[in-house]
PDB file of N, CA and C in Angstrom:
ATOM      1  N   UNK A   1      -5.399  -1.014  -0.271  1.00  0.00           N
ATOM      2  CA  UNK A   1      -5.093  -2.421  -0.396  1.00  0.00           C
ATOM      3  C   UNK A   1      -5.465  -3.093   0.916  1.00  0.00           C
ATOM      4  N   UNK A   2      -6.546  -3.928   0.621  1.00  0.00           N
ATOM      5  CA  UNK A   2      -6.765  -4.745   2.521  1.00  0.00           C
ATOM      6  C   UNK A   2      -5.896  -6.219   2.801  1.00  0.00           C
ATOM      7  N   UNK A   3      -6.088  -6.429   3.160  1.00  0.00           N
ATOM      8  CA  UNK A   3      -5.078  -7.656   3.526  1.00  0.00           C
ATOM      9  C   UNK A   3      -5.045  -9.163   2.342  1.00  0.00           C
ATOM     10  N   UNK A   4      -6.457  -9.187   1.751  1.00  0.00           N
ATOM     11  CA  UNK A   4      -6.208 -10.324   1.177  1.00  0.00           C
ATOM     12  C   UNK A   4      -5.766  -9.867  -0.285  1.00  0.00           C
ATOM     13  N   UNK A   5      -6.026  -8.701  -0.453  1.00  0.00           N
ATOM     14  CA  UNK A   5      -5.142  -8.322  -1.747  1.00  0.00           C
ATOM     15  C   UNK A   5      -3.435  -8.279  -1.581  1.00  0.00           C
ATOM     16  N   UNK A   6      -2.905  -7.842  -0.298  1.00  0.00           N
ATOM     17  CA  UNK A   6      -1.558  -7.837   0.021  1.00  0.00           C
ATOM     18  C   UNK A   6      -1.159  -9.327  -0.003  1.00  0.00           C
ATOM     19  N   UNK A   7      -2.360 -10.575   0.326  1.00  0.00           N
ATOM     20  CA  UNK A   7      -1.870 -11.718   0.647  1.00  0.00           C
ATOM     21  C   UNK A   7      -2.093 -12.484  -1.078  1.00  0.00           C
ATOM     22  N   UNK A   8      -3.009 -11.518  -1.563  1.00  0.00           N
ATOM     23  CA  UNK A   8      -2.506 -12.863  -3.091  1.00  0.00           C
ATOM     24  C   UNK A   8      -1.429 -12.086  -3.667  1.00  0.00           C
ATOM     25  N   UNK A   9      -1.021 -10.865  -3.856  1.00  0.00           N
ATOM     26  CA  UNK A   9      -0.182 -10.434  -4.285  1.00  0.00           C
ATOM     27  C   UNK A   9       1.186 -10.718  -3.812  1.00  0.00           C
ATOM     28  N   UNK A  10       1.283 -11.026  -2.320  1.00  0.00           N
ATOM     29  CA  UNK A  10       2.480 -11.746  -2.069  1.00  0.00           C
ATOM     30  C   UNK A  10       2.276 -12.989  -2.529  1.00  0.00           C
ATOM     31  N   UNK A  11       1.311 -13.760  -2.716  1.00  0.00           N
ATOM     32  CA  UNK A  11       1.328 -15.261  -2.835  1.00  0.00           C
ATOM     33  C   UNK A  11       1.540 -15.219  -4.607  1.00  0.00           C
ATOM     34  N   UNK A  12       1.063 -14.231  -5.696  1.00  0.00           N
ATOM     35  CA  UNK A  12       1.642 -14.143  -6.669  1.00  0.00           C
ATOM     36  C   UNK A  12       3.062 -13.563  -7.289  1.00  0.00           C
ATOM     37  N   UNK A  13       3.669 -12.990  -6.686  1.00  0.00           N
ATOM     38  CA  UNK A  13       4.956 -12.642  -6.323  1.00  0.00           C
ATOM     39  C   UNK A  13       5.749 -13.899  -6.104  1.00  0.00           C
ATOM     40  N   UNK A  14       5.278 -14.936  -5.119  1.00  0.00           N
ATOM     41  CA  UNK A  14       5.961 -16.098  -4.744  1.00  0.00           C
ATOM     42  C   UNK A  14       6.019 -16.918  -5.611  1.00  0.00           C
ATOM     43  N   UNK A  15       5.058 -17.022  -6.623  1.00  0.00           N
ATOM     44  CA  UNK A  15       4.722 -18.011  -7.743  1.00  0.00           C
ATOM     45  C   UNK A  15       5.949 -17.505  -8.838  1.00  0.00           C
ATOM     46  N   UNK A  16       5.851 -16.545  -8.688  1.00  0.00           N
ATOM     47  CA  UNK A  16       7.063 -15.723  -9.763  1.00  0.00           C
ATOM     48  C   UNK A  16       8.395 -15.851  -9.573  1.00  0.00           C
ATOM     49  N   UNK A  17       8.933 -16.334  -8.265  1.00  0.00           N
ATOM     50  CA  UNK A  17       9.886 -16.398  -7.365  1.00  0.00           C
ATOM     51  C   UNK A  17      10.571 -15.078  -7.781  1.00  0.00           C
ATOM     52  N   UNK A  18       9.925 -13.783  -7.362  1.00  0.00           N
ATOM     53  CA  UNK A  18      10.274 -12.351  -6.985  1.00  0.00           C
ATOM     54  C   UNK A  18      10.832 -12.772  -5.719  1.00  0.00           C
ATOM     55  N   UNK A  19      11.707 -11.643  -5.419  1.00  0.00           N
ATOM     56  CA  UNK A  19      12.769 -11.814  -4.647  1.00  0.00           C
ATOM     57  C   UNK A  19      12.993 -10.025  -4.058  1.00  0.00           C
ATOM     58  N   UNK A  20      12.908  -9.417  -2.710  1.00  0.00           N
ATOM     59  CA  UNK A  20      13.005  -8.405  -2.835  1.00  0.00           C
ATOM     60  C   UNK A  20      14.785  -7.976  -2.319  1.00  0.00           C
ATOM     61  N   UNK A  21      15.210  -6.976  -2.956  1.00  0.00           N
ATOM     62  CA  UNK A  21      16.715  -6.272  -3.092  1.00  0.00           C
ATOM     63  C   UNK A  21      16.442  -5.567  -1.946  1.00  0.00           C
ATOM     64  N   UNK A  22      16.856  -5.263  -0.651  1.00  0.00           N
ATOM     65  CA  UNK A  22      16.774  -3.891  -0.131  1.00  0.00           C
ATOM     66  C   UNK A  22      18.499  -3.960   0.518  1.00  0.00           C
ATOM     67  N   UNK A  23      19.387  -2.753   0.340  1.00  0.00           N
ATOM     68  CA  UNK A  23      20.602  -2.262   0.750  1.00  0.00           C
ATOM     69  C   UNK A  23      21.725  -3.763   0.941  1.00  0.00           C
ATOM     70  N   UNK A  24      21.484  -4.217  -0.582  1.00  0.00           N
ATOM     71  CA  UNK A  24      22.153  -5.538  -0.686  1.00  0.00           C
ATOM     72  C   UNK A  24      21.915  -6.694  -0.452  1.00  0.00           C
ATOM     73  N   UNK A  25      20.878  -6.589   0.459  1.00  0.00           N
ATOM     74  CA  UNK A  25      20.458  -7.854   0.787  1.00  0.00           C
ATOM     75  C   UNK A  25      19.209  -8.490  -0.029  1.00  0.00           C
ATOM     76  N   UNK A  26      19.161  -9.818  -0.503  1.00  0.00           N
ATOM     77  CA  UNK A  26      17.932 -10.022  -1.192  1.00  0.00           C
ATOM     78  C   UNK A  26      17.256 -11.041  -0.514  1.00  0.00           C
ATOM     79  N   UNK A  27      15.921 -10.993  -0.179  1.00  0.00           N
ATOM     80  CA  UNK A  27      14.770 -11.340   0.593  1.00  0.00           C
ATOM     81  C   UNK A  27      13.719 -12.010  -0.158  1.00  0.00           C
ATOM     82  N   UNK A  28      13.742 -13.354   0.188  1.00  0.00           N
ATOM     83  CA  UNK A  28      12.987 -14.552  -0.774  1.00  0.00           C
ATOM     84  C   UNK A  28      11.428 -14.048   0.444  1.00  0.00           C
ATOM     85  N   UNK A  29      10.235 -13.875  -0.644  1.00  0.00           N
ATOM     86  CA  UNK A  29       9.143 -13.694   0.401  1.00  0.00           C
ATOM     87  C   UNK A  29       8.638 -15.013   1.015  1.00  0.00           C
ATOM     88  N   UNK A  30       9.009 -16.179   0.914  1.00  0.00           N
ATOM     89  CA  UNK A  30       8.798 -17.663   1.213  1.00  0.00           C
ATOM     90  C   UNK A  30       9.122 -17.337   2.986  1.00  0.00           C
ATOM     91  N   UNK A  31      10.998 -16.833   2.966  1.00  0.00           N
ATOM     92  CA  UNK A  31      11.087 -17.341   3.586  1.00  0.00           C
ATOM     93  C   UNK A  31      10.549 -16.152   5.181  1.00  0.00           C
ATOM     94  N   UNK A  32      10.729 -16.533   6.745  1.00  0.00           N
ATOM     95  CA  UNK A  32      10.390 -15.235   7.626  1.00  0.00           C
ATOM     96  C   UNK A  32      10.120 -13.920   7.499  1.00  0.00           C
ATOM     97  N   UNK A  33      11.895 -13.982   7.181  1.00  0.00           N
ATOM     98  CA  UNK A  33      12.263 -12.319   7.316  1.00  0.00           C
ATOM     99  C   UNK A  33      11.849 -11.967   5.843  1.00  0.00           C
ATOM    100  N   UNK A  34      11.727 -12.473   4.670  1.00  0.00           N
ATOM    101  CA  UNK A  34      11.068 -11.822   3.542  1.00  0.00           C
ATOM    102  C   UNK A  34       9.691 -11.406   3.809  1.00  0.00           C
ATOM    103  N   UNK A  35       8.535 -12.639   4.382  1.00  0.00           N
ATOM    104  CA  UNK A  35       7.612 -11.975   4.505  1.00  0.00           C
ATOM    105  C   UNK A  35       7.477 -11.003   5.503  1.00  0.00           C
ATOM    106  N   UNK A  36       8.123 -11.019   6.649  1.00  0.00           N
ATOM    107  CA  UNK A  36       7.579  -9.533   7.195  1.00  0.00           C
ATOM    108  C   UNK A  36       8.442  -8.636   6.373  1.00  0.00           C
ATOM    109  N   UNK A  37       9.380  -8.396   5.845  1.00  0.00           N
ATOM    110  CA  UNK A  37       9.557  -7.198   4.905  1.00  0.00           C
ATOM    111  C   UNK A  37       8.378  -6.906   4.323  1.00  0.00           C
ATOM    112  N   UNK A  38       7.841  -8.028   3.044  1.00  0.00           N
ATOM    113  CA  UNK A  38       6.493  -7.991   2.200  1.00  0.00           C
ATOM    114  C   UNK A  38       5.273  -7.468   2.965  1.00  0.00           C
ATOM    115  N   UNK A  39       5.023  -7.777   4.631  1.00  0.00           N
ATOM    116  CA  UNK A  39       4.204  -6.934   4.903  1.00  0.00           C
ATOM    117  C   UNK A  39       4.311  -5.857   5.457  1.00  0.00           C
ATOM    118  N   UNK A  40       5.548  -5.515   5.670  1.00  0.00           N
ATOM    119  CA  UNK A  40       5.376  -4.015   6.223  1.00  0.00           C
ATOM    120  C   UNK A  40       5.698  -3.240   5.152  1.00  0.00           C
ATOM    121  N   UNK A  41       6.138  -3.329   3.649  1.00  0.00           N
ATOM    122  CA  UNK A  41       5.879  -2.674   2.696  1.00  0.00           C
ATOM    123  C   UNK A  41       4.217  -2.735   2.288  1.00  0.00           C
ATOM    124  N   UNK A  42       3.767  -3.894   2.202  1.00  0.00           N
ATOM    125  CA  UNK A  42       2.268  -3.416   2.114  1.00  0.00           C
ATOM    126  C   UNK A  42       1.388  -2.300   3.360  1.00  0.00           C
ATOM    127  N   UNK A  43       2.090  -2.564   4.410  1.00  0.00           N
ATOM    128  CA  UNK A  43       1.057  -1.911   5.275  1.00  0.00           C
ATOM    129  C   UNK A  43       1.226  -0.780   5.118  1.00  0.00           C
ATOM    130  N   UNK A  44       2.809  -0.036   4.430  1.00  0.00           N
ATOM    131  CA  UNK A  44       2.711   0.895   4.075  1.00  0.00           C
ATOM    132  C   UNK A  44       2.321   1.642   3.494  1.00  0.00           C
ATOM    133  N   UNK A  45       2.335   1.144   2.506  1.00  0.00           N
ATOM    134  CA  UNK A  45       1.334   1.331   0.866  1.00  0.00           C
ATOM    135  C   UNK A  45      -0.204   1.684   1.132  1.00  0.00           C
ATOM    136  N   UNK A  46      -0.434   0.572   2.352  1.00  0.00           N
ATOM    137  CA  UNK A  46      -1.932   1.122   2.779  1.00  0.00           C
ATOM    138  C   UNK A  46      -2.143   1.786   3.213  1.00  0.00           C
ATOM    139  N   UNK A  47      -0.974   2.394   4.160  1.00  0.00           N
ATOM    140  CA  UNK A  47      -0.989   4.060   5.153  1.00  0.00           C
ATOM    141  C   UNK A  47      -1.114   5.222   4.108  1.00  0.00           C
ATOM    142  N   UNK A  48      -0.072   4.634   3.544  1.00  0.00           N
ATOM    143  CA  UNK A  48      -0.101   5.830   2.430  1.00  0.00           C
ATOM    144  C   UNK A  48      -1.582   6.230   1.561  1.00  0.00           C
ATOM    145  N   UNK A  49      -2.072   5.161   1.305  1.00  0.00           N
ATOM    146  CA  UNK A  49      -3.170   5.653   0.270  1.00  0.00           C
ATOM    147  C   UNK A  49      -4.477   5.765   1.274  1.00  0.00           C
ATOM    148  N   UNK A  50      -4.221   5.305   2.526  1.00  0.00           N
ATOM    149  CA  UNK A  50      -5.287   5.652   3.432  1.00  0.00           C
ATOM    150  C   UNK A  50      -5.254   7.602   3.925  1.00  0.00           C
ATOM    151  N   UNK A  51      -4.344   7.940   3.785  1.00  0.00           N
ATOM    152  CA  UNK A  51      -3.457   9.503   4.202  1.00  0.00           C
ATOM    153  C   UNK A  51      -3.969  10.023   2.978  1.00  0.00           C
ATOM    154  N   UNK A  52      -3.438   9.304   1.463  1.00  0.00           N
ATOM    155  CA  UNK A  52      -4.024  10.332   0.405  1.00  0.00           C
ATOM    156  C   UNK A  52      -5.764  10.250   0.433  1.00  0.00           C
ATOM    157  N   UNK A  53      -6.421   9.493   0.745  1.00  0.00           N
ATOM    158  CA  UNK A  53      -7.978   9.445   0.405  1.00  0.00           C
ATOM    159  C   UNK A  53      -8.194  10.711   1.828  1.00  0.00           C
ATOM    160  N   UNK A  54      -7.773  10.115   2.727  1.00  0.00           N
ATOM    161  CA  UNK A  54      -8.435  11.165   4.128  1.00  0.00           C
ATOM    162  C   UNK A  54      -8.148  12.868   3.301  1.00  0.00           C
ATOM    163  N   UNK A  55      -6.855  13.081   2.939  1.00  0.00           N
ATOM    164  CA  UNK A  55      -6.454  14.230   2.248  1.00  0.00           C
ATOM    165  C   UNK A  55      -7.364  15.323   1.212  1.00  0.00           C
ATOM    166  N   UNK A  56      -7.751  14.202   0.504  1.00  0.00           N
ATOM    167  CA  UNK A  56      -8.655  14.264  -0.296  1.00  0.00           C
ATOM    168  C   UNK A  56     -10.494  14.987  -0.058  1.00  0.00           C
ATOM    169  N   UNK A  57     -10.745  14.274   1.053  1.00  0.00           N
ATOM    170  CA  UNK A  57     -11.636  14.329   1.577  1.00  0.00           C
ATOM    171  C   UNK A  57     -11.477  15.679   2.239  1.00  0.00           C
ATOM    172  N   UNK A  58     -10.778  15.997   2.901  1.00  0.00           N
ATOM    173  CA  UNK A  58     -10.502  16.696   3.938  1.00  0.00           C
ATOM    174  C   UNK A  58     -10.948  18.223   3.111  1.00  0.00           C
ATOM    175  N   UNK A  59      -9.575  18.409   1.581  1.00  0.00           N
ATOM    176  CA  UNK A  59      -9.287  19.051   0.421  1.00  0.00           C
ATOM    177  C   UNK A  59     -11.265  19.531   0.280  1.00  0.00           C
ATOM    178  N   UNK A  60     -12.509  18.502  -0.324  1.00  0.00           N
ATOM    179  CA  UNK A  60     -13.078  18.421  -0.682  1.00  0.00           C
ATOM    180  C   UNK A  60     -14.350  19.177   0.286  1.00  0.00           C
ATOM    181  N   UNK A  61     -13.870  18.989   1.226  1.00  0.00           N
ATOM    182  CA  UNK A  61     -14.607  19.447   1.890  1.00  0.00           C
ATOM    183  C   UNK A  61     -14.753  20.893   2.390  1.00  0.00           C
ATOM    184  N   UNK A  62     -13.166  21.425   2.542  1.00  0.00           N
ATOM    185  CA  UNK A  62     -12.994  22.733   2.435  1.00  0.00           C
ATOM    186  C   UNK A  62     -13.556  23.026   1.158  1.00  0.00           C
ATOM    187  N   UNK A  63     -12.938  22.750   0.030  1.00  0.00           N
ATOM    188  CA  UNK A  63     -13.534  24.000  -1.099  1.00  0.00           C
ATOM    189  C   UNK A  63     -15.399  23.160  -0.772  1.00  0.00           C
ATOM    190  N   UNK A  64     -15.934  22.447  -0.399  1.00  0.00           N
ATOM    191  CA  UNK A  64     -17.443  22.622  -0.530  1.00  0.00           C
ATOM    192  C   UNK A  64     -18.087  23.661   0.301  1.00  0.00           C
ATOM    193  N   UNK A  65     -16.998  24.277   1.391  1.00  0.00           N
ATOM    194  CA  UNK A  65     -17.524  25.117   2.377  1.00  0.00           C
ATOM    195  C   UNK A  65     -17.094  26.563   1.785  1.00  0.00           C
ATOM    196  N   UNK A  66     -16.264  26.655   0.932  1.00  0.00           N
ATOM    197  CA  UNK A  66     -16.353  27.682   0.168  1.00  0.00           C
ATOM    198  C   UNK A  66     -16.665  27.940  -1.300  1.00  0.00           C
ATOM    199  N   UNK A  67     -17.316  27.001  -1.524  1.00  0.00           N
ATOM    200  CA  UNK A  67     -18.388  27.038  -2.717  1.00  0.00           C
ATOM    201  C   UNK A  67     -17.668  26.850  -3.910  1.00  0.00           C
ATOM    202  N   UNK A  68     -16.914  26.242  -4.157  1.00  0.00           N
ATOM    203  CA  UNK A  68     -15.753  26.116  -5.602  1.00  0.00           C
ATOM    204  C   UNK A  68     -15.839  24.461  -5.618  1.00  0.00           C
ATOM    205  N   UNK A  69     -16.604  23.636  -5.105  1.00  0.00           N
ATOM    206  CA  UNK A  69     -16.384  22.171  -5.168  1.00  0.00           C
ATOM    207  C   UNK A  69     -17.954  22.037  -5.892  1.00  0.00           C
ATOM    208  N   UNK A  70     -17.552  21.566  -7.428  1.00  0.00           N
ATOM    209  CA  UNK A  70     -18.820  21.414  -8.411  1.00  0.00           C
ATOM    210  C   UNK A  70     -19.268  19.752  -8.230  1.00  0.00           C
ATOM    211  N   UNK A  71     -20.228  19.604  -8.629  1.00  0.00           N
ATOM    212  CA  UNK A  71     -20.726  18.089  -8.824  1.00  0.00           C
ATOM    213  C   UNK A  71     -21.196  17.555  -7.650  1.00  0.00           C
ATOM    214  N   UNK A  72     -21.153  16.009  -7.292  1.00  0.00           N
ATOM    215  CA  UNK A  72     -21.385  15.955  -6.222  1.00  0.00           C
ATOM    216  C   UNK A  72     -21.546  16.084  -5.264  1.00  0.00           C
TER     217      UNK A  72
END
């Protein structure tokens, strides 16, 4: 997810007036402290799937060095 997908998706979220819950407290993304919640859950999301692709790669590359990685 790069940034302007995190930014229409918060900006469609806002249109929805989504509201995020965390440990009781609920966080309008309009206002400060909602949006930096909203982005440090996205930036996470992006760590994360940046960690699974490197993983992946990493995975892919071993079995190509031991000859079990078909196709491409």
């Amino acid at each position: 997810m790069d940034s302007f997908t995190s930014s229409r998706t918060g900006y469609q979220l806002t249109r929805r007036s989504v509201r995020l819950r965390l440990g009781g407290s609920i966080h309008d993304p309009t206002d400060p402290v909602g949006r930096l919640l909203f982005n440090v859950l996205a930036m996470v999301a992006e760590f994360e799937s940046d960690l699974i692709r490197m993983r992946t790669r990493e995975g892919m590359k071993v079995a190509k060095a031991k000859g079990r990685l078909r196709g491409k």
